[in-house]
N, C-alpha and C. Protein backbone atom coordinates (compact mmCIF):
# COMPACT_ATOMS: atom_id res chain seq x y z
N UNK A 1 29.28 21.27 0.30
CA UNK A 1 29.69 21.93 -0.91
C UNK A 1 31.22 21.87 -1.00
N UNK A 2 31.86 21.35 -1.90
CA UNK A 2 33.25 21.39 -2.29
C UNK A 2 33.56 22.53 -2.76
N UNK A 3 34.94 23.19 -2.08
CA UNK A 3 35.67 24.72 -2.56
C UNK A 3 36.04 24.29 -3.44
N UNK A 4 36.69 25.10 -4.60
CA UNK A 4 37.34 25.18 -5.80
C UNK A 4 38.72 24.85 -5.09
N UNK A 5 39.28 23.90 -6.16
CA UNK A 5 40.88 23.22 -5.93
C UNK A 5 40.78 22.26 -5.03
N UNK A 6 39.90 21.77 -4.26
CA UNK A 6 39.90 20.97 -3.15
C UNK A 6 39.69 19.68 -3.92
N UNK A 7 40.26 18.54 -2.80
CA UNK A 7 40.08 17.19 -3.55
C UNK A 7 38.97 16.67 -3.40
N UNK A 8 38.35 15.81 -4.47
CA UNK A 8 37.29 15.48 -4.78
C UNK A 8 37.11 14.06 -3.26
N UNK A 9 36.04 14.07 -2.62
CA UNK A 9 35.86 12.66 -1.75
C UNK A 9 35.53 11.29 -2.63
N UNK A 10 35.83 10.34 -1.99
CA UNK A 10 35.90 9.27 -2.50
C UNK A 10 34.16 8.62 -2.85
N UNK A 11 34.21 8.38 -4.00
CA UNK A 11 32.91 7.69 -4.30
C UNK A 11 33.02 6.77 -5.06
N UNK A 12 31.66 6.24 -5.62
CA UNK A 12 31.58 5.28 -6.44
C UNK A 12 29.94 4.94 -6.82
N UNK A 13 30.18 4.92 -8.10
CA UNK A 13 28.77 4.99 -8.65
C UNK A 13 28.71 3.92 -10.47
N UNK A 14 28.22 3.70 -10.91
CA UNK A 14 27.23 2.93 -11.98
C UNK A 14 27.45 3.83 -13.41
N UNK A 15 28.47 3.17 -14.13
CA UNK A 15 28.96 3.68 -15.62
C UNK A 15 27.57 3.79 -16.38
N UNK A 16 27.76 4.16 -17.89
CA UNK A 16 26.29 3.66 -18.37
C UNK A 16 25.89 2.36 -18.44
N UNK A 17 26.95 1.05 -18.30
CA UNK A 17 26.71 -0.23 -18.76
C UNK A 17 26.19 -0.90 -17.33
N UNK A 18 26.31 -0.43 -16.19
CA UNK A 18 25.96 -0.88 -14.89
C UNK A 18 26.85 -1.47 -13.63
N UNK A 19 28.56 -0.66 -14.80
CA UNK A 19 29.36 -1.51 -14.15
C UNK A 19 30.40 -0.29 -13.28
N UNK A 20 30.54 -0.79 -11.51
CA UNK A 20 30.87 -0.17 -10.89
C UNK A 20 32.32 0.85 -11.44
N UNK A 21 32.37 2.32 -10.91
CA UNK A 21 33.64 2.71 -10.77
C UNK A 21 33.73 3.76 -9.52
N UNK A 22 34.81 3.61 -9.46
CA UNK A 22 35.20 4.21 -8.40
C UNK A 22 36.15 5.39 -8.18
N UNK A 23 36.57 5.68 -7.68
CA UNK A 23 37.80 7.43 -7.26
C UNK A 23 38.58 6.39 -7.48
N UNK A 24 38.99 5.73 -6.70
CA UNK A 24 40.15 4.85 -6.64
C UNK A 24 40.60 4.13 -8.20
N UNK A 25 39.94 4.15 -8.99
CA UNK A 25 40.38 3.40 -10.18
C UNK A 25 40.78 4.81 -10.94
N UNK A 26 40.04 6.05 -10.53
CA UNK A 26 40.50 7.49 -11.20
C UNK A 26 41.98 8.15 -11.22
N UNK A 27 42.21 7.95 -9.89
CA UNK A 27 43.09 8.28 -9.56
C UNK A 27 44.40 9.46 -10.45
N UNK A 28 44.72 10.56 -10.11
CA UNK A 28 45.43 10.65 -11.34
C UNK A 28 45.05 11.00 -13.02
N UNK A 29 43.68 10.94 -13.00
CA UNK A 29 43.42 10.78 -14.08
C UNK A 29 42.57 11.99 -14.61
N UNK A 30 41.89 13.04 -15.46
CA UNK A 30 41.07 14.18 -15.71
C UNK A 30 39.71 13.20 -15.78
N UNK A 31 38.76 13.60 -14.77
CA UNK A 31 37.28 12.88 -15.03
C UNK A 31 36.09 14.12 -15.02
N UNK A 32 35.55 13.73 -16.30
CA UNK A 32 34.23 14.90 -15.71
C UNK A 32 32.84 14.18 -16.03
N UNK A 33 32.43 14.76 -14.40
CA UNK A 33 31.26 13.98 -14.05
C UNK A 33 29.59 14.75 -14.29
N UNK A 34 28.70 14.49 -14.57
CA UNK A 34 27.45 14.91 -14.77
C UNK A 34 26.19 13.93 -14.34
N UNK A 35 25.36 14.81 -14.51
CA UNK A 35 24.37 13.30 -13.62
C UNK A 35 22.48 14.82 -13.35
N UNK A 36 21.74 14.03 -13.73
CA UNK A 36 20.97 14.75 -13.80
C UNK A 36 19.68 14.46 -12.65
N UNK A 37 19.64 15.45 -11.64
CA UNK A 37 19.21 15.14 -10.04
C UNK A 37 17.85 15.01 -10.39
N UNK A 38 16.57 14.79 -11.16
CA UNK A 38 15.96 14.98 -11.11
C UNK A 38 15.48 13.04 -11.68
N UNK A 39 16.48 13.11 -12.37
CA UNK A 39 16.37 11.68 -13.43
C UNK A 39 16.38 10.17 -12.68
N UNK A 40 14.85 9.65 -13.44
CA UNK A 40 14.40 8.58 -12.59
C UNK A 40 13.43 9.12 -11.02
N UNK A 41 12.79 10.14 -11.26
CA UNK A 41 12.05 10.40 -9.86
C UNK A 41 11.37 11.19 -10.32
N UNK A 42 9.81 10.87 -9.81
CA UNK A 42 8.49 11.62 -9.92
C UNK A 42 8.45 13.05 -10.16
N UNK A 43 8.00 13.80 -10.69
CA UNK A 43 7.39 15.32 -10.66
C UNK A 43 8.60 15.84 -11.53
């Protein structure tokens, strides 16, 4: 679990078009992320 104010760890994951991004291309930048844990998997 990440504390509040702490820096985000480095990842990288699949835009909507399929094309990689990464922390490293963020850098610096305001990103807000969402993602729905259930989506694409049974029940």
């Amino acid at each position: 679990m990440l504390e509040v104010g702490s820096v985000a760890p480095a990842f990288s994951a699949p835009d909507q078009h399929g094309n990689a991004v990464s922390s490293d291309g963020l850098a610096g930048k305001w990103v807000a992320l969402w993602w729905y844990p259930k989506a694409s998997t049974p029940g």
